[in-house]
Protein backbone atom coordinates (compact mmCIF):
# COMPACT_ATOMS: atom_id res chain seq x y z
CA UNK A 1 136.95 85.01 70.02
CA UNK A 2 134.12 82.20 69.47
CA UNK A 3 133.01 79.57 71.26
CA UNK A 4 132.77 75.68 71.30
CA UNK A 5 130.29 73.41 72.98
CA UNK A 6 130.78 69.51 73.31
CA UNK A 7 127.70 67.33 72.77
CA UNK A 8 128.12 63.48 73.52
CA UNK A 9 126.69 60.13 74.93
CA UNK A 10 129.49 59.07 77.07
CA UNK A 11 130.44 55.28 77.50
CA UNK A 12 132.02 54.20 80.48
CA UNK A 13 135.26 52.16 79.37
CA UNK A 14 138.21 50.10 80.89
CA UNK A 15 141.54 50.50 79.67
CA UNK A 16 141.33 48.38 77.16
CA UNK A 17 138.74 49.91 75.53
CA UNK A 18 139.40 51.25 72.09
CA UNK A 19 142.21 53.53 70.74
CA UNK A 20 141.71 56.05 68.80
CA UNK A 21 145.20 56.20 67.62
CA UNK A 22 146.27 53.03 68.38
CA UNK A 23 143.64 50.54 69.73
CA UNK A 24 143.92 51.36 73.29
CA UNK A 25 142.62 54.15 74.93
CA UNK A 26 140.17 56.79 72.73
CA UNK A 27 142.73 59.80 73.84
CA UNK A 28 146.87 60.32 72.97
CA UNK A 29 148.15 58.12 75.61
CA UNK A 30 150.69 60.43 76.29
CA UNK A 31 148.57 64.29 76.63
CA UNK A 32 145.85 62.70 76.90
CA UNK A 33 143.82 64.49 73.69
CA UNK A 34 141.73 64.06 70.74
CA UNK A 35 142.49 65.41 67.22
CA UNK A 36 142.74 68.83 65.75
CA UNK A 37 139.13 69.74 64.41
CA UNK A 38 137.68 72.74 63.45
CA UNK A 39 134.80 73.62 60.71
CA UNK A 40 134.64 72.34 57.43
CA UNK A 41 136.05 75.68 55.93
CA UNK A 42 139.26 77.76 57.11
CA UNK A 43 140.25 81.18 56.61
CA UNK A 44 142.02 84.35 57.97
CA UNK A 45 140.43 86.45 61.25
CA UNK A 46 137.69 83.38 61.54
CA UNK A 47 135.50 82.47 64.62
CA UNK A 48 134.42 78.99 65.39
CA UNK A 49 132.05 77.48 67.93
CA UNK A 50 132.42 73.95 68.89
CA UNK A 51 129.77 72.32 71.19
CA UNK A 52 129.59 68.81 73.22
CA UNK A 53 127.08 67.38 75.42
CA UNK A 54 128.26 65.12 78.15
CA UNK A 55 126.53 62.48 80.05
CA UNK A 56 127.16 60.95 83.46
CA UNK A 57 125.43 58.62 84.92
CA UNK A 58 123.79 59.66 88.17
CA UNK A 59 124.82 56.41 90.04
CA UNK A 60 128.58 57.41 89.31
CA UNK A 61 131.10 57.99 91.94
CA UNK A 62 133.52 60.46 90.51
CA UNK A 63 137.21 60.51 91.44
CA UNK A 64 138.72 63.17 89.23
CA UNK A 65 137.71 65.19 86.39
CA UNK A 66 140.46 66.52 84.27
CA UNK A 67 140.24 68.67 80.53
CA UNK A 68 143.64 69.42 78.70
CA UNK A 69 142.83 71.24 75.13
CA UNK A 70 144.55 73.70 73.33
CA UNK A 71 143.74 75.79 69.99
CA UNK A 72 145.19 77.41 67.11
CA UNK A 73 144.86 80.81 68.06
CA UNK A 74 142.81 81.43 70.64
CA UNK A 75 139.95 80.55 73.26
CA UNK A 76 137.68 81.35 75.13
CA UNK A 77 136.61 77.52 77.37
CA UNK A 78 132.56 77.47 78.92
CA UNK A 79 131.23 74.87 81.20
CA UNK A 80 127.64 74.96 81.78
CA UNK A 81 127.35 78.36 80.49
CA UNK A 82 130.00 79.47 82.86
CA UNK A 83 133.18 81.00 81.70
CA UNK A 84 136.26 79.08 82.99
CA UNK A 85 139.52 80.15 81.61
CA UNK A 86 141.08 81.20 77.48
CA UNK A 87 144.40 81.16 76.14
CA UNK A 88 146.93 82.30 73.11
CA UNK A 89 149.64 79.97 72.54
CA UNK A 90 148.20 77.04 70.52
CA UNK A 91 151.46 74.28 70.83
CA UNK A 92 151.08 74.26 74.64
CA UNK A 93 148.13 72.94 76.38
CA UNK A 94 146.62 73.55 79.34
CA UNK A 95 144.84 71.63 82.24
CA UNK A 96 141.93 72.67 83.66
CA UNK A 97 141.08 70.63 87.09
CA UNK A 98 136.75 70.87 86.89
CA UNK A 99 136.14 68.04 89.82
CA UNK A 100 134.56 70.44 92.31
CA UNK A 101 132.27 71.98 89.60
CA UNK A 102 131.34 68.23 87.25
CA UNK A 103 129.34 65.65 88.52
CA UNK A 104 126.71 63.13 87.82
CA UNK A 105 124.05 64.54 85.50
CA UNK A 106 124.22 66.23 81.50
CA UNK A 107 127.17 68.76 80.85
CA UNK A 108 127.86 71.41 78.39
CA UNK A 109 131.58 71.91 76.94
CA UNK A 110 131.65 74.68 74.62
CA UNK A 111 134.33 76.54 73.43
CA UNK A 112 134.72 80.19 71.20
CA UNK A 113 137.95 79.84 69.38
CA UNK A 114 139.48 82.34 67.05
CA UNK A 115 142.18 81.87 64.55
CA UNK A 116 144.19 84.54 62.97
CA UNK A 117 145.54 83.36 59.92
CA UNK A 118 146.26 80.13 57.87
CA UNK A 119 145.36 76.63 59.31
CA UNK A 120 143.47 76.53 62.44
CA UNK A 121 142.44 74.17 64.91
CA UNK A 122 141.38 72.47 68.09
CA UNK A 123 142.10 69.58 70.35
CA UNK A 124 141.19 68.53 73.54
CA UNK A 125 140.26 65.52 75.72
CA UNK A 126 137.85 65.16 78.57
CA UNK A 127 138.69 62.58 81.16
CA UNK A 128 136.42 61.62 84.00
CA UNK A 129 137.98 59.02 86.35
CA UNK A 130 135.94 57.18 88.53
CA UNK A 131 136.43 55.53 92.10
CA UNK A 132 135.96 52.25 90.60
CA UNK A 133 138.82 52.30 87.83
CA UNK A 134 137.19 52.95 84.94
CA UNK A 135 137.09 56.26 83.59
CA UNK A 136 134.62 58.36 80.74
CA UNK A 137 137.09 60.26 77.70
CA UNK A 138 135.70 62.18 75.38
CA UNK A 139 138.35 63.45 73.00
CA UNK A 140 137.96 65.63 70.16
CA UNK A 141 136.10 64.28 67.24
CA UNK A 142 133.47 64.44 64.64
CA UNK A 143 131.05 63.90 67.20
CA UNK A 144 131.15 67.50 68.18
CA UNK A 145 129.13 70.13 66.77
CA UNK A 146 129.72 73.98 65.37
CA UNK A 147 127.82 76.60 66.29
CA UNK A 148 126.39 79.09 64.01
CA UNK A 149 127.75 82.61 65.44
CA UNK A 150 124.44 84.43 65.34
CA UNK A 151 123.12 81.68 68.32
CA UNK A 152 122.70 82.70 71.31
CA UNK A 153 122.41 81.19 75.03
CA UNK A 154 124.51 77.77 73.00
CA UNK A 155 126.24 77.75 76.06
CA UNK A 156 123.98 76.37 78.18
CA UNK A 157 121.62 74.40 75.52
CA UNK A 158 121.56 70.42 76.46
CA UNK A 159 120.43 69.59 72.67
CA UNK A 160 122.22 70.04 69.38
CA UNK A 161 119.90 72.06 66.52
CA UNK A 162 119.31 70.16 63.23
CA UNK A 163 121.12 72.50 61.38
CA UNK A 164 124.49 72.73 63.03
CA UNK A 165 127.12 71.09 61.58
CA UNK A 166 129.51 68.26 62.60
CA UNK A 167 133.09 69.29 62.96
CA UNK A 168 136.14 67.86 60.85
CA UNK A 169 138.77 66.32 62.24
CA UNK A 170 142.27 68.07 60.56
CA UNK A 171 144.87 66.04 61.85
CA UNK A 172 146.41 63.65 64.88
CA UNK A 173 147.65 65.67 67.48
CA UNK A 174 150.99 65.04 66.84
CA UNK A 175 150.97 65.90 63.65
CA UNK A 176 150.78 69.27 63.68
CA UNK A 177 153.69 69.95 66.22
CA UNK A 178 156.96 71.00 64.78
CA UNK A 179 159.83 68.45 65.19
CA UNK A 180 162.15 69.32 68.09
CA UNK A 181 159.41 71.57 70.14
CA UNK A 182 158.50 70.83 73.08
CA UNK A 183 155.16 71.13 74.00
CA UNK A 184 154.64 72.33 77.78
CA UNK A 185 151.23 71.29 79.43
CA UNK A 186 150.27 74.31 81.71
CA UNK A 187 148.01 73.01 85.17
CA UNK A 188 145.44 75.31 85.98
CA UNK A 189 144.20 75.72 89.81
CA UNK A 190 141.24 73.64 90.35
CA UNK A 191 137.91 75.46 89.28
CA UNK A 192 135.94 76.34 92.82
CA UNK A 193 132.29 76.09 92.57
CA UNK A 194 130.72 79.55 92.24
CA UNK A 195 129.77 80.23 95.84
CA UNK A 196 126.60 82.91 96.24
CA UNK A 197 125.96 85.12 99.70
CA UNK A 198 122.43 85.64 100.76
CA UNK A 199 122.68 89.04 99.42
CA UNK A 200 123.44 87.23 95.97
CA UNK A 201 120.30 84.86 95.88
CA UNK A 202 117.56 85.02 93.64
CA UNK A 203 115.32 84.67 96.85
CA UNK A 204 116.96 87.97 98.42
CA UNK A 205 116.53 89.93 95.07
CA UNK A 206 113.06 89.24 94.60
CA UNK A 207 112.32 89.61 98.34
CA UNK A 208 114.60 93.05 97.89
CA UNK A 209 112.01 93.96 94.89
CA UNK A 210 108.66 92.89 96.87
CA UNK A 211 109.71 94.89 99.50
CA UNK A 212 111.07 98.23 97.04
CA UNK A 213 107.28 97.61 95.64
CA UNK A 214 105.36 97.59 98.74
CA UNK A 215 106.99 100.73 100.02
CA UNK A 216 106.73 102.34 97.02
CA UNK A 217 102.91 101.38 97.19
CA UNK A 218 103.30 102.24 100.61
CA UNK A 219 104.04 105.92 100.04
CA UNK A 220 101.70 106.46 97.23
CA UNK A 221 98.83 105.42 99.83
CA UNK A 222 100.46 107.99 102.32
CA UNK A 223 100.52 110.66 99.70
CA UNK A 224 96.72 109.82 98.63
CA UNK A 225 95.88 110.13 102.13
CA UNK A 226 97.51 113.48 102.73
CA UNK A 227 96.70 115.23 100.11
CA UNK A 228 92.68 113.95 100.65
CA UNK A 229 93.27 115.32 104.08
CA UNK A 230 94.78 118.50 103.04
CA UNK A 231 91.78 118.91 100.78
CA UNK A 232 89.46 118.18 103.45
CA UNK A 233 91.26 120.60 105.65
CA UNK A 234 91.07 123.22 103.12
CA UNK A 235 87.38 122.51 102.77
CA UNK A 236 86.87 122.48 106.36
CA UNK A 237 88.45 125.93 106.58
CA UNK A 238 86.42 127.53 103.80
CA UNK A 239 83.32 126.09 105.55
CA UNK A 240 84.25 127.45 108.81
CA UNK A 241 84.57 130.47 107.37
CA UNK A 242 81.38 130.47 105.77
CA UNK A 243 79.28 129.66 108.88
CA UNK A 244 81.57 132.39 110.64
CA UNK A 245 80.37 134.96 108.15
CA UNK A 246 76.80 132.99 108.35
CA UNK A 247 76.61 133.56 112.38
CA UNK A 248 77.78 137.00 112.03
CA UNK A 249 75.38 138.53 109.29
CA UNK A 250 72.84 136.80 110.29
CA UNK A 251 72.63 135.90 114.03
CA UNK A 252 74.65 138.38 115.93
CA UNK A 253 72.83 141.13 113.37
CA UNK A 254 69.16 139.84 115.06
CA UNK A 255 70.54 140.06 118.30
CA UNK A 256 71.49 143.50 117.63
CA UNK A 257 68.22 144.59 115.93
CA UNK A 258 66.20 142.68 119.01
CA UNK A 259 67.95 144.64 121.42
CA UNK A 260 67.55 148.03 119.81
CA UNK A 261 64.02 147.18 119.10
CA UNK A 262 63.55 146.45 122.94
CA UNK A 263 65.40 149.56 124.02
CA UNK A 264 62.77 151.66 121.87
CA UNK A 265 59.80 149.75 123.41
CA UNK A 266 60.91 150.30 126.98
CA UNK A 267 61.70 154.01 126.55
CA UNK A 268 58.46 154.16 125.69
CA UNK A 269 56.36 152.18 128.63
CA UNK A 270 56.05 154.32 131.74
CA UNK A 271 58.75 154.32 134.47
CA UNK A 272 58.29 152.19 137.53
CA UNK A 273 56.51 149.61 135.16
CA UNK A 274 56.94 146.10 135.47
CA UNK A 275 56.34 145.52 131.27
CA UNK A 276 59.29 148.12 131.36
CA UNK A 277 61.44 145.81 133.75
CA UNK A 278 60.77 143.04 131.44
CA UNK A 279 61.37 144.38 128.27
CA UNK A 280 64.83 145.68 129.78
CA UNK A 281 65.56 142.10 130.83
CA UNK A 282 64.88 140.95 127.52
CA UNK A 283 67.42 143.84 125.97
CA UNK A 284 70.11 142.84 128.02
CA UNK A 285 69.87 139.19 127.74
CA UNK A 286 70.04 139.74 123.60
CA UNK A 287 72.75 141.93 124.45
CA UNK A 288 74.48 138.91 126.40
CA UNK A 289 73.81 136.28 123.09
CA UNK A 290 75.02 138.74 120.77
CA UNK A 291 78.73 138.49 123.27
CA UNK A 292 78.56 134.93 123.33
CA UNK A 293 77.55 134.56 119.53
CA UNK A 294 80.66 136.82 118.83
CA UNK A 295 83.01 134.38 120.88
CA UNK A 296 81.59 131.66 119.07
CA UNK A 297 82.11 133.33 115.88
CA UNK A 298 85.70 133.86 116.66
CA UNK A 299 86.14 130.33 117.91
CA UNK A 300 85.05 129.14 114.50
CA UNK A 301 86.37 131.60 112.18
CA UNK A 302 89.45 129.95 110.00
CA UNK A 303 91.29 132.97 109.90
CA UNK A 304 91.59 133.27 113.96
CA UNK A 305 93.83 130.03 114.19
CA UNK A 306 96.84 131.29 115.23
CA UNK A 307 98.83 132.03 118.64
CA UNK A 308 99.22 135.85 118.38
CA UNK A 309 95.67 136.32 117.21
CA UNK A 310 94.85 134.21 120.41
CA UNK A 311 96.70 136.52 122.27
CA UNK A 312 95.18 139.56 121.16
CA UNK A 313 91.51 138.41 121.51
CA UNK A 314 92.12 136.78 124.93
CA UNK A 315 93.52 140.49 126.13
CA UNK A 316 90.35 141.99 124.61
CA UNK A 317 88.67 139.50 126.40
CA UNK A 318 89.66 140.20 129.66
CA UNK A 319 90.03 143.92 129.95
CA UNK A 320 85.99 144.34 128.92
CA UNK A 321 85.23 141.64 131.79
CA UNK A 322 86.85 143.27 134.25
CA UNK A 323 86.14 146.29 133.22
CA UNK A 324 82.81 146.19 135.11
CA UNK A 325 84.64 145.00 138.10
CA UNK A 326 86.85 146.75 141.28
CA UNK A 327 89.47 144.47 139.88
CA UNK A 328 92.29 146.37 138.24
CA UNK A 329 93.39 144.34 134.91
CA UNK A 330 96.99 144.90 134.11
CA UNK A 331 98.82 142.69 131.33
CA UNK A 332 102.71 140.92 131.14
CA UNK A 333 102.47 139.66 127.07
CA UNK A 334 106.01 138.85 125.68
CA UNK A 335 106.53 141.19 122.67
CA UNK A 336 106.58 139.33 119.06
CA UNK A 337 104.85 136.24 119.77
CA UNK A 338 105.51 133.70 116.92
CA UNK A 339 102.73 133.45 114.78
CA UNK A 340 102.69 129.57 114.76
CA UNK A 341 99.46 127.59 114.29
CA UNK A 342 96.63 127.13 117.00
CA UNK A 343 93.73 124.55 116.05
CA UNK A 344 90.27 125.17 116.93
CA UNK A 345 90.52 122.85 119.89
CA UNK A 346 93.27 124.10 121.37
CA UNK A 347 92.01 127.92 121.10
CA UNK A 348 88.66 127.06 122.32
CA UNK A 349 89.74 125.04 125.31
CA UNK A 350 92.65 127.46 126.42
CA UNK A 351 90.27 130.33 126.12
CA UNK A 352 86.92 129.04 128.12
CA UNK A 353 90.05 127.92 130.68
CA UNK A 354 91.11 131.13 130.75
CA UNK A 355 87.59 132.36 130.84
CA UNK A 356 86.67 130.03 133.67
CA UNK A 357 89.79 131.47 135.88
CA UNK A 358 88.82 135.27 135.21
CA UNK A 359 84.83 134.18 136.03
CA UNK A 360 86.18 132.52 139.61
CA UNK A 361 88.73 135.20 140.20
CA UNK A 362 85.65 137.75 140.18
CA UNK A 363 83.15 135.89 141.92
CA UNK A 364 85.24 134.91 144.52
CA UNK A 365 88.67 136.07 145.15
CA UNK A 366 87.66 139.67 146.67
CA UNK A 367 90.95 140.94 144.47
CA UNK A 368 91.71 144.31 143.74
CA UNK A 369 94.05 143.49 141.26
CA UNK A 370 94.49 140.68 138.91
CA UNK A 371 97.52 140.20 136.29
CA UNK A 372 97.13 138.58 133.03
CA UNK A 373 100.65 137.22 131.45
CA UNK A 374 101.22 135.68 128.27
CA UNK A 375 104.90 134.32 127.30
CA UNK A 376 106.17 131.51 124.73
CA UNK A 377 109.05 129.25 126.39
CA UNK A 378 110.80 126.48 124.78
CA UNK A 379 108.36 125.95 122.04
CA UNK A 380 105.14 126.52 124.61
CA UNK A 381 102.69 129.34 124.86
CA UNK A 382 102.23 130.22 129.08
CA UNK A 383 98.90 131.41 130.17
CA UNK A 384 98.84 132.39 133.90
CA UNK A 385 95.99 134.21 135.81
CA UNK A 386 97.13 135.64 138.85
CA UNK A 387 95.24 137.66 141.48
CA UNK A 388 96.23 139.04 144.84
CA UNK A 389 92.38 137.78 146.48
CA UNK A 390 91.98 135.82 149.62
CA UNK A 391 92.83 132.87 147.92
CA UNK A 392 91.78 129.38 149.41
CA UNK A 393 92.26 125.76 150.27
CA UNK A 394 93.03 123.71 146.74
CA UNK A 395 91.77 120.43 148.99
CA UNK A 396 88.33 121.97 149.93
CA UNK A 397 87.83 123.99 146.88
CA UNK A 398 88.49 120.50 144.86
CA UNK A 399 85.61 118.57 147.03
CA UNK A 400 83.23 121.15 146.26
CA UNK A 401 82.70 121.97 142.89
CA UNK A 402 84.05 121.46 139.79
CA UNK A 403 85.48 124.25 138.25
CA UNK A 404 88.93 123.12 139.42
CA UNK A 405 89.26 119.90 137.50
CA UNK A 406 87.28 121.43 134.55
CA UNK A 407 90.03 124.13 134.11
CA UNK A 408 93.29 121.09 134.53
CA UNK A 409 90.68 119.20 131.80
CA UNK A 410 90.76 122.01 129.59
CA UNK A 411 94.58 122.22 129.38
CA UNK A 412 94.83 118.50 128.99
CA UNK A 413 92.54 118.96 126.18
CA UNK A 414 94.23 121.87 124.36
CA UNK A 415 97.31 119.40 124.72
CA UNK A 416 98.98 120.43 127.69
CA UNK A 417 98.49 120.95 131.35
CA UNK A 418 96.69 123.19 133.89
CA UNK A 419 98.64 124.47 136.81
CA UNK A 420 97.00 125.85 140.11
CA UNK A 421 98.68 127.33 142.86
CA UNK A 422 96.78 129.15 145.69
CA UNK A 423 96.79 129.66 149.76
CA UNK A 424 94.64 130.88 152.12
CA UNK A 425 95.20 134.36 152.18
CA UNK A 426 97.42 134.33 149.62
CA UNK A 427 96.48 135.13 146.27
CA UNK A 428 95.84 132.50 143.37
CA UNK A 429 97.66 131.40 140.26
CA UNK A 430 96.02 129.42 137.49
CA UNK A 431 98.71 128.60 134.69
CA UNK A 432 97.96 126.72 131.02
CA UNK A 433 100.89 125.61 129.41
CA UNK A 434 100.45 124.70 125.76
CA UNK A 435 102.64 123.19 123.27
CA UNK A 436 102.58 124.47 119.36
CA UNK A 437 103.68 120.46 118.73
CA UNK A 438 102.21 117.83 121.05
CA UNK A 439 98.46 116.64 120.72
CA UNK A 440 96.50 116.74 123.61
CA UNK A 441 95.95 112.85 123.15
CA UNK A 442 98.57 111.65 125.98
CA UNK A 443 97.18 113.83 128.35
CA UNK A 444 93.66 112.99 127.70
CA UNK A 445 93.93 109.71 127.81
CA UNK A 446 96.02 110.49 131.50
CA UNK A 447 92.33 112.31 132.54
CA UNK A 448 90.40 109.63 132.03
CA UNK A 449 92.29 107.19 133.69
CA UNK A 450 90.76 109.41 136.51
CA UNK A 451 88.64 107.66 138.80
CA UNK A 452 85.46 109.08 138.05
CA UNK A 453 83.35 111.48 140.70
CA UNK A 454 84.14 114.78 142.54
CA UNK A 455 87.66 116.21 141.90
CA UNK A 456 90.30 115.36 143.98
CA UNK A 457 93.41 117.64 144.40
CA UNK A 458 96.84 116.32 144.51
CA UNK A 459 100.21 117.82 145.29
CA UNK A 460 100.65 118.15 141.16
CA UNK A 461 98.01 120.19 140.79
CA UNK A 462 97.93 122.31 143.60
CA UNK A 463 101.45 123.60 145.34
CA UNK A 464 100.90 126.07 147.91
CA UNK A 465 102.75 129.78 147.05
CA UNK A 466 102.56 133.19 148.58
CA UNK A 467 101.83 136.79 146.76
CA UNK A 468 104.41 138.95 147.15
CA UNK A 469 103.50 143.05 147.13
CA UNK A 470 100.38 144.47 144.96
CA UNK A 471 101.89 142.75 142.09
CA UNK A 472 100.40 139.48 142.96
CA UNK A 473 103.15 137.82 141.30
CA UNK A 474 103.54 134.08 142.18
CA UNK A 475 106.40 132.84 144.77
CA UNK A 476 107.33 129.07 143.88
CA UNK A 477 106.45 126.57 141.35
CA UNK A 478 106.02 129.53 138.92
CA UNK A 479 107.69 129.35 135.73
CA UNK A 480 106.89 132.81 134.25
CA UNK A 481 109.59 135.71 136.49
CA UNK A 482 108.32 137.02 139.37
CA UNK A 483 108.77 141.03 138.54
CA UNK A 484 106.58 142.04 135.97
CA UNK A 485 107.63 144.13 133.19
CA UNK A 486 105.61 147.03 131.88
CA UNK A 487 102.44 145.74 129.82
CA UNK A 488 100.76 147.28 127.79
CA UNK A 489 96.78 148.26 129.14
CA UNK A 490 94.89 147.70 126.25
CA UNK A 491 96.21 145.11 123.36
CA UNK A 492 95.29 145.37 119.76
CA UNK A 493 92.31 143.67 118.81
């Protein structure tokens, strides 16, 4: 199919205007079209594009816009670039109703038309009645303009090129319809204005793109940012490494060597001696770094940061401090701890809370027995120190030191919380509770909303509980079972 496009200067005329045919009106007075034109040349299978401009002026008040055409074979009609309607049968016409989408301002008519074999042709006319009477025609003439079929966007183009030709008018309307047909005239539904959603809009598209680009910048940031921090993380955990190794080969070894070095020297001063009382102070305070240099070591080793390795250490721990003790260190660990993940911070506060509970429980608790139990629950590793000691007052204890509120700020630190029960003569339970998931950032930030100065014990710290039998198992407001199962004495390292 090809197309046509109608280029013209429209006058504004009365009725009595000129007459194409005869002296009245420019269109048939009684179908209201031009005559049959097509190019200059006709043959078989042939496209033609015709093409007409039409002005209106902007002061007009438009009434009715009506365009009646028909074409020897076939169509396919464009106003302003938009496709309106086509048809076959070239001895009927059609009416196409364009008031809702024509008003004041330039227009395009154009028009692909096809013909299939022998003569071919087209006629319309183009009538544009106003409010005031008078009315613009434009029927088809010379005036309009063929298209060359390798143009493109004619459609929509308000000016004519030099080179494209003029049509030629073939015949009269009339002429060309067989005696005794009757030609039908086929009224179209009025053309509706091409109504766009939001979603449709040229603003929502490009705000749709902006927005597909940002997040896509978005995410490549995010990526960048991870993958620098995995590096860094990865660096971080070599370097720990590295100072772990550092600490060990060279630190803890001096230690060693001082204290051997001392122990020869004071076997060899006389007994009774203070020099030799000295010198065995001196061993036995390098013996004491080289303990705490190998905590520290395992603190910052890498390779230590996980839950089970926690649990083995923390075991190891507490079996060689008590072991100097009359306290009798039994263990409840939960077989096959999960293997998940434990940061530096959260290992070193859990342990030095842990360690502070085992210091107080054999300074002060006068226990004979003290149980160490170690269980993962909904996603949270359970640390609870319980001995069957004297216990004491949570409200006094708080006032007068501060190794109560430094063990809750340790589990608030490792990202959880710090439970302590106790009585007066019964026993006392210190529990950490630490997720594998949660930061310890929300319950930091709860600490420091603290007022600031001596520790003071509340209800949701400190619940008071009993010890039941030599077990010194926990009563109430314990969430590890009150039997204890078979433990094992001495954990793997």
């Amino acid at each position: 199919m090809a197309g046509l496009s109608i280029l013209a200067s429209c006058e504004i005329a009365t009725a009595a205007g000129t007459n194409l045919f005869s002296g009245g009106s420019k269109l048939d007075p009684e179908y209201g079209v031009g005559n049959w034109i097509w190019a200059a040349e006709t043959h078989d299978q042939q496209t033609c594009r015709f093409w007409k401009r039409v002005d209106i002026s902007q002061n007009a008040l438009i009434e009715r816009v009506q365009l009646t055409l028909a074409v020897d074979n076939a169509y396919h009609l464009f106003v302003d670039g938009r496709e309106i309607g086509q048809g076959v049968i070239w001895y009927n016409l059609t009416e196409y109703d364009l008031t809702r989408i024509v008003g004041p301002g330039t227009h395009i008519l154009a028009l692909e038309c096809f013909n299939d074999y022998e003569r071919a042709g087209l006629v319309a006319g183009l009538r544009v009645e106003l409010r005031d009477g008078r009315s613009i025609e434009v029927p088809t003439d010379a005036s309009w303009k063929i298209v060359p079929n390798d143009e493109s966007d004619w459609t929509t183009q308000k000016n004519p090129d030099a080179h494209w030709a003029a049509a030629t008018e073939e015949a009269r309307f009339a002429d060309w319809i067989l005696k005794g047909r009757t030609v039908r005239v086929f009224h179209r539904a009025p053309i509706e204005p091409i109504t766009l959603t939001f979603w449709q809009s040229y603003w929502f598209h490009v705000l749709m793109v902006s927005t597909c680009i940002v997040l896509a910048v978005l995410c490549l940031w995010l990526l960048g940012k991870l993958a620098v921090y995995s590096q860094a993380q990865q660096i971080v955990r070599r370097e720990r490494s590295r100072i772990a190794r550092d600490i060990h080969d060279d630190l803890t070894a001096g230690l060693t060597q001082l204290a051997l070095f001392g122990e020869v020297a004071r076997s060899e001063l006389p007994e009774g001696s203070e020099a030799r009382r000295q010198v065995a102070r001196i061993c036995e305070k390098a013996r004491g770094l080289s303990r705490a240099m190998n905590e520290v070591i395992w603190m910052v080793n890498s390779q230590r940061d996980t839950f089970r390795d926690f649990t083995s250490y923390l075991c190891k721990y507490a079996e060689t401090f008590l072991e100097a003790t009359p306290i009798r260190c039994r263990f409840d660990v939960e077989e096959d701890l999960p293997d998940f993940p434990c940061d530096l911070g959260a290992r070193r506060n859990l342990f030095l809370g842990v360690k502070e509970a085992l210091n107080n429980a054999a300074r002060h608790s006068g226990a004979n027995e003290l149980v160490l139990r170690i269980h993962w629950r909904e996603q949270q590793m359970v640390v609870a120190v319980e001995d069957n000691g004297k216990g004491f007052d949570p409200i006094l204890a708080g006032q007068q030191g501060n190794g109560l509120s430094n063990m809750i700020l340790r589990g608030a630190e490792a990202g959880g919380i710090c439970r302590i029960v106790s009585r007066s003569g019964a026993g006392c339970r210190v529990e950490f509770i630490a997720p594998s998931t949660r930061t310890a950032k929300h319950h930091l930030e709860f600490w420091k909303r603290r007022p600031s100065g001596a520790f003071q014990a509340s209800p949701a710290h400190f619940t008071p509980s009993a010890v039941e039998g030599e077990t010194g198992s926990s009563s109430a407001a314990s969430d590890v079972a009150a039997t204890e199962t078979p433990a094992r004495q001495t954990p793997a390292p």
